[in-house]
N, C-alpha and C. Protein backbone atom coordinates (compact mmCIF):
# COMPACT_ATOMS: atom_id res chain seq x y z
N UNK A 1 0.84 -1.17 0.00
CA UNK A 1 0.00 0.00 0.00
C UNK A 1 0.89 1.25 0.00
N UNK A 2 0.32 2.24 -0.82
CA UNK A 2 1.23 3.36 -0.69
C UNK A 2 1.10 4.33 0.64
N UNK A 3 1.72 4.83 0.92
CA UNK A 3 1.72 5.80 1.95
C UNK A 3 0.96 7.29 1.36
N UNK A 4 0.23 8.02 2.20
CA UNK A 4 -0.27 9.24 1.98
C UNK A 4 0.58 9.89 2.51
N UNK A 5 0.81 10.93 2.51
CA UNK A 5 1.71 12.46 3.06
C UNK A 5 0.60 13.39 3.18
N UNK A 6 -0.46 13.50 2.62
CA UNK A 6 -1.12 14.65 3.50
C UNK A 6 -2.53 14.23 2.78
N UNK A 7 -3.60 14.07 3.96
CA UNK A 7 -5.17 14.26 3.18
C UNK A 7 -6.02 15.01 3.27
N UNK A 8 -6.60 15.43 1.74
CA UNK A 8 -7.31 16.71 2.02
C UNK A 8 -8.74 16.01 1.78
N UNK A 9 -9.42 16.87 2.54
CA UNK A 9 -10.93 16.96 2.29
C UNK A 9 -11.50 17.83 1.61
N UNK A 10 -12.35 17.41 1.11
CA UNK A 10 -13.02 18.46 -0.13
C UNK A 10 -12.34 18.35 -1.96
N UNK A 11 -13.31 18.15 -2.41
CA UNK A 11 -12.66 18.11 -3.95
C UNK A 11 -12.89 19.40 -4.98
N UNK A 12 -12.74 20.82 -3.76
CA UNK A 12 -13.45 21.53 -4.76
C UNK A 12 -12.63 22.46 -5.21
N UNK A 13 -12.35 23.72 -5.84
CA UNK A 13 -11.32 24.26 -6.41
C UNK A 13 -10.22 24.39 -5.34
N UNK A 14 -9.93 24.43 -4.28
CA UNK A 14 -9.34 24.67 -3.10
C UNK A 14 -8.34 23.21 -2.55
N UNK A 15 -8.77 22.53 -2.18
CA UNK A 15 -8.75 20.81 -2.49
C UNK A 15 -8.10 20.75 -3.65
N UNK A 16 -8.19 20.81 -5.02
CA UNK A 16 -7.73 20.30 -5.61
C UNK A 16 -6.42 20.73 -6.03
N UNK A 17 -6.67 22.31 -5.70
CA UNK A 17 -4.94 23.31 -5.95
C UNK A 17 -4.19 22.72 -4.66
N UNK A 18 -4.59 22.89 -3.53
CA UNK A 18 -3.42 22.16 -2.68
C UNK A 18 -3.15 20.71 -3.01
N UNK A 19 -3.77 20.11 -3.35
CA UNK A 19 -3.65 18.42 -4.12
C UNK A 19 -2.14 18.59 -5.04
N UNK A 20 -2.43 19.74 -5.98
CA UNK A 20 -1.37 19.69 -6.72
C UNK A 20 -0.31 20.10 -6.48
N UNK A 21 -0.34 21.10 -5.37
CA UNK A 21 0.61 21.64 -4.91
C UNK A 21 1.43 20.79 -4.22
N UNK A 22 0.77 20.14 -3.43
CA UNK A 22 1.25 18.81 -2.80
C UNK A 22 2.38 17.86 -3.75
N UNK A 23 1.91 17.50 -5.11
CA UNK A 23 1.92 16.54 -5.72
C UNK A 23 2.91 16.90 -6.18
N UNK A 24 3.58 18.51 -6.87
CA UNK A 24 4.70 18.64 -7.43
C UNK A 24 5.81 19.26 -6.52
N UNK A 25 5.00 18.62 -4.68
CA UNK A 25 6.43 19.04 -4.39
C UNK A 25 7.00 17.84 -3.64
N UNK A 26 6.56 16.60 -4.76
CA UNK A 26 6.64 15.41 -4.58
C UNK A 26 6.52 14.49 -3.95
N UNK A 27 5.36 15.34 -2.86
CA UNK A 27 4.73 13.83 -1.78
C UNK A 27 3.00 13.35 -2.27
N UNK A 28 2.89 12.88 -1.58
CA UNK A 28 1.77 11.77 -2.02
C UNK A 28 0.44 12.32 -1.60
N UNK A 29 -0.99 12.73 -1.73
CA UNK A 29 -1.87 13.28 -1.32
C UNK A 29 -2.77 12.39 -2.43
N UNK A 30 -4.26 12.39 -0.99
CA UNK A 30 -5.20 11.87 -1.27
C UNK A 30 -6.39 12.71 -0.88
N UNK A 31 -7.23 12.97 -1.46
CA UNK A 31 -8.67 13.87 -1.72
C UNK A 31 -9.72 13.18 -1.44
N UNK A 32 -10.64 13.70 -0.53
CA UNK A 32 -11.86 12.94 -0.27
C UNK A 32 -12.52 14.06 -0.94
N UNK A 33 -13.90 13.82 -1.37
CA UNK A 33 -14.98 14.17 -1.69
C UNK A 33 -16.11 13.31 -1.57
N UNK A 34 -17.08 13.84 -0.91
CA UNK A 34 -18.21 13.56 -0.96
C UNK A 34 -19.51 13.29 -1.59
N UNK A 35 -19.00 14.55 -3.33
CA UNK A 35 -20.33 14.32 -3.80
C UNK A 35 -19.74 13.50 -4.97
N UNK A 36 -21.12 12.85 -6.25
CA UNK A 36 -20.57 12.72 -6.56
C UNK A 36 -19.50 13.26 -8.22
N UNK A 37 -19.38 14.38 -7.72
CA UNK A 37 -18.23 14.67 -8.73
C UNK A 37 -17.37 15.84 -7.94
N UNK A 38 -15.88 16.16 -8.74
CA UNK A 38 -15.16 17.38 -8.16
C UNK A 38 -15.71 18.28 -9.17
N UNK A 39 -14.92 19.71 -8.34
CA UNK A 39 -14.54 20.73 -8.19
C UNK A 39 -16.03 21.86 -7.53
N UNK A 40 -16.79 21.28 -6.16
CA UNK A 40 -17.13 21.85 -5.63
C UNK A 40 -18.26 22.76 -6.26
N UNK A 41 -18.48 23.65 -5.58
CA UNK A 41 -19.66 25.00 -6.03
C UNK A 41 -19.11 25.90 -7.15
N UNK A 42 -17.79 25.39 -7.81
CA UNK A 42 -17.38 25.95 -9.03
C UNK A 42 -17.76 25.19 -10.18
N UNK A 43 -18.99 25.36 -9.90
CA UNK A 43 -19.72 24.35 -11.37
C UNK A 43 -21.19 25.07 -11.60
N UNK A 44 -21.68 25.50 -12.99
CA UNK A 44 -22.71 25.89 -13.87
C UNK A 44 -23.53 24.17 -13.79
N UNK A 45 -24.45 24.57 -13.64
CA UNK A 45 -25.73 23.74 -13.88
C UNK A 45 -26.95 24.57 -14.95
N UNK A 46 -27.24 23.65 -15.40
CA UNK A 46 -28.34 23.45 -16.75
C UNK A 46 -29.71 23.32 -16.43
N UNK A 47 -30.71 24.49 -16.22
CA UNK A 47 -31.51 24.20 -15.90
C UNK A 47 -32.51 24.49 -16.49
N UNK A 48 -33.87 23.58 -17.45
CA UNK A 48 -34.76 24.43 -18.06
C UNK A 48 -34.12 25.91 -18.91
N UNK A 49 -33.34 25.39 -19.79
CA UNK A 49 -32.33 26.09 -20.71
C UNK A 49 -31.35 27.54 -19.72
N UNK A 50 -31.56 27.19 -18.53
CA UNK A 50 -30.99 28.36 -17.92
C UNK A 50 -29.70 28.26 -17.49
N UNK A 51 -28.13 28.61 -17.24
CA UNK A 51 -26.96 28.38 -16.66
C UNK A 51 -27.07 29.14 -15.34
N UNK A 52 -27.28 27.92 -14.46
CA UNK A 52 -27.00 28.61 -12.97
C UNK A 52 -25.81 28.16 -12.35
N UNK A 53 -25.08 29.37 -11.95
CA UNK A 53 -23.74 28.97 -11.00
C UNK A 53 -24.31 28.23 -9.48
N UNK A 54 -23.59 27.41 -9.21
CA UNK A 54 -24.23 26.31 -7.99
C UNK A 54 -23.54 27.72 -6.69
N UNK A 55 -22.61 28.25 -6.93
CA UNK A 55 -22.09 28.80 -5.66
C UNK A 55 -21.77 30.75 -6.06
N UNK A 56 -21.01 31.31 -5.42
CA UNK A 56 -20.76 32.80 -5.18
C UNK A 56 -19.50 32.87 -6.02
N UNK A 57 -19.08 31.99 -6.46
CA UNK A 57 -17.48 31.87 -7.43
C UNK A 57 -17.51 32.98 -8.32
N UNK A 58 -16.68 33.70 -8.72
CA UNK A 58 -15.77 34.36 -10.05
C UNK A 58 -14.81 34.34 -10.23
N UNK A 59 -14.68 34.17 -11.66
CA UNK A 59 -12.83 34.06 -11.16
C UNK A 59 -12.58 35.25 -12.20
N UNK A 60 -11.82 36.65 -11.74
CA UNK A 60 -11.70 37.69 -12.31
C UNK A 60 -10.24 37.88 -13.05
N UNK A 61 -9.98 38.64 -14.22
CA UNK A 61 -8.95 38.28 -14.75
C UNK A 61 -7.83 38.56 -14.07
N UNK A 62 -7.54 39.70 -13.21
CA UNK A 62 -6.77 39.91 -12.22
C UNK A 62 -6.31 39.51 -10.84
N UNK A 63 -7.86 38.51 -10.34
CA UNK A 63 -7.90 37.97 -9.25
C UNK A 63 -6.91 36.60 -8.82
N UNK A 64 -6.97 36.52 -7.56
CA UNK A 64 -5.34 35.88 -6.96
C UNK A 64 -5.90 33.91 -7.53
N UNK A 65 -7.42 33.85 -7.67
CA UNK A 65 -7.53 32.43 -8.10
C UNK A 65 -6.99 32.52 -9.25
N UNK A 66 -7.76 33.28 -10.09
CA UNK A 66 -7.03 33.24 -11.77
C UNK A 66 -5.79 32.97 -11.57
N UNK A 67 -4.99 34.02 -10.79
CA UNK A 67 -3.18 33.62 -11.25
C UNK A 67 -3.02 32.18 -10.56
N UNK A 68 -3.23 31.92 -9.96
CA UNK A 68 -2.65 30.64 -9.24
C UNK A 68 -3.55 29.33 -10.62
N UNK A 69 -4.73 29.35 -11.36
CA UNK A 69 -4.53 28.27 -11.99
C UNK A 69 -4.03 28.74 -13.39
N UNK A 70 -3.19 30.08 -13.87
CA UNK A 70 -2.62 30.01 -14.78
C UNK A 70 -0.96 29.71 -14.35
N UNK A 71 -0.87 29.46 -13.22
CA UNK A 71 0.69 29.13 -12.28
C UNK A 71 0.21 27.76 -12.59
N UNK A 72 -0.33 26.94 -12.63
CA UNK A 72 -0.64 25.63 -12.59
C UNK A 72 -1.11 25.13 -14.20
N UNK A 73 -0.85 25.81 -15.05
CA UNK A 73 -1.45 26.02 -16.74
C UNK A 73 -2.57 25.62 -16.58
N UNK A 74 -3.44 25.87 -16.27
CA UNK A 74 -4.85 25.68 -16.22
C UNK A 74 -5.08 26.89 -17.03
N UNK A 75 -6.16 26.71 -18.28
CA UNK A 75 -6.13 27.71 -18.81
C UNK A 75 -7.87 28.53 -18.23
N UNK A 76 -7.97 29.81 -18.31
CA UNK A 76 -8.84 30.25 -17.89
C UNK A 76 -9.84 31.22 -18.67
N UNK A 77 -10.69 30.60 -19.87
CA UNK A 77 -11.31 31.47 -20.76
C UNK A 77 -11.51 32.53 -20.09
N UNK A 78 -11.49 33.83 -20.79
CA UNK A 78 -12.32 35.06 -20.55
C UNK A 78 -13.39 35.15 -21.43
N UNK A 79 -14.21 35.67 -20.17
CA UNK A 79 -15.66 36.14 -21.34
C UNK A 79 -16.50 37.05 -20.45
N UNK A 80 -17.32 37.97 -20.73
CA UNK A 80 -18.23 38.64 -20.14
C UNK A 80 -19.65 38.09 -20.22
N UNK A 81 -20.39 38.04 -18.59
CA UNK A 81 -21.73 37.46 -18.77
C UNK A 81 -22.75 37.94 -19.62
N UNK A 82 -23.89 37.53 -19.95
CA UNK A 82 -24.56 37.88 -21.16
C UNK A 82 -25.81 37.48 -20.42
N UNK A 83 -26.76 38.20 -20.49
CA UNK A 83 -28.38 37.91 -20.03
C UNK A 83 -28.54 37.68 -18.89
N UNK A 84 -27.78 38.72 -17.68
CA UNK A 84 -27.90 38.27 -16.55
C UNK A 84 -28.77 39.21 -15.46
N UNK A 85 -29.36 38.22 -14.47
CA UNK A 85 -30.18 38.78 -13.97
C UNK A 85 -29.69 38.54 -12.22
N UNK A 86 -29.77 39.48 -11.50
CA UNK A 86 -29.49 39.02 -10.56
C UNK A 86 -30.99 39.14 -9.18
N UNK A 87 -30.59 38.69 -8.24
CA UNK A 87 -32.00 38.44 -7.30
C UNK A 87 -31.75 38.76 -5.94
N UNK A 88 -32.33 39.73 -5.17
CA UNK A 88 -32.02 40.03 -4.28
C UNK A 88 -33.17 39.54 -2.89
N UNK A 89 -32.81 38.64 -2.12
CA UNK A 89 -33.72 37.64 -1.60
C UNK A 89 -34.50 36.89 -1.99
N UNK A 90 -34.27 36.94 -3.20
CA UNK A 90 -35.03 35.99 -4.56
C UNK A 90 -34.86 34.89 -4.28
């Protein structure tokens, strides 16, 4: 059996950057998640033709997430939202 060096919980954008961080500084890490798929409340859902973000996420072109997954080549389309409505206790 292999040995772990560090376990994280959570598989969601957060979880998975320390995962890697972990990984290229060559120890061994293992990720729990719970649901079933990763990367957390950073996921669009399809609903009745509508795109709803599951969580409060942006990732802005200047902002410290953006640089850290273009430090990791993760590439990070830009685009501006289109038809958006927002809801206030909605």
């Amino acid at each position: 059996m292999k040995q772990t060096d560090v376990v994280i919980i959570g598989g969601g954008l957060t979880g998975l950057t320390v995962a890697t961080y972990v990984a290229r500084a060559g120890l061994q890490a293992a990720v729990f998640e719970k649901a079933a798929s990763i990367g957390g409340r950073a996921a669009t859902q399809d609903h009745q033709g509508y795109s709803l973000n599951r969580g409060g996420h942006a990732l802005y072109p200047g902002g410290a997430a953006t640089r850290v997954l273009r430090e990791l080549a993760i590439s990070v389309p830009a685009g501006s939202p289109r038809n958006v409505q927002a809801l206030l206790q909605g």
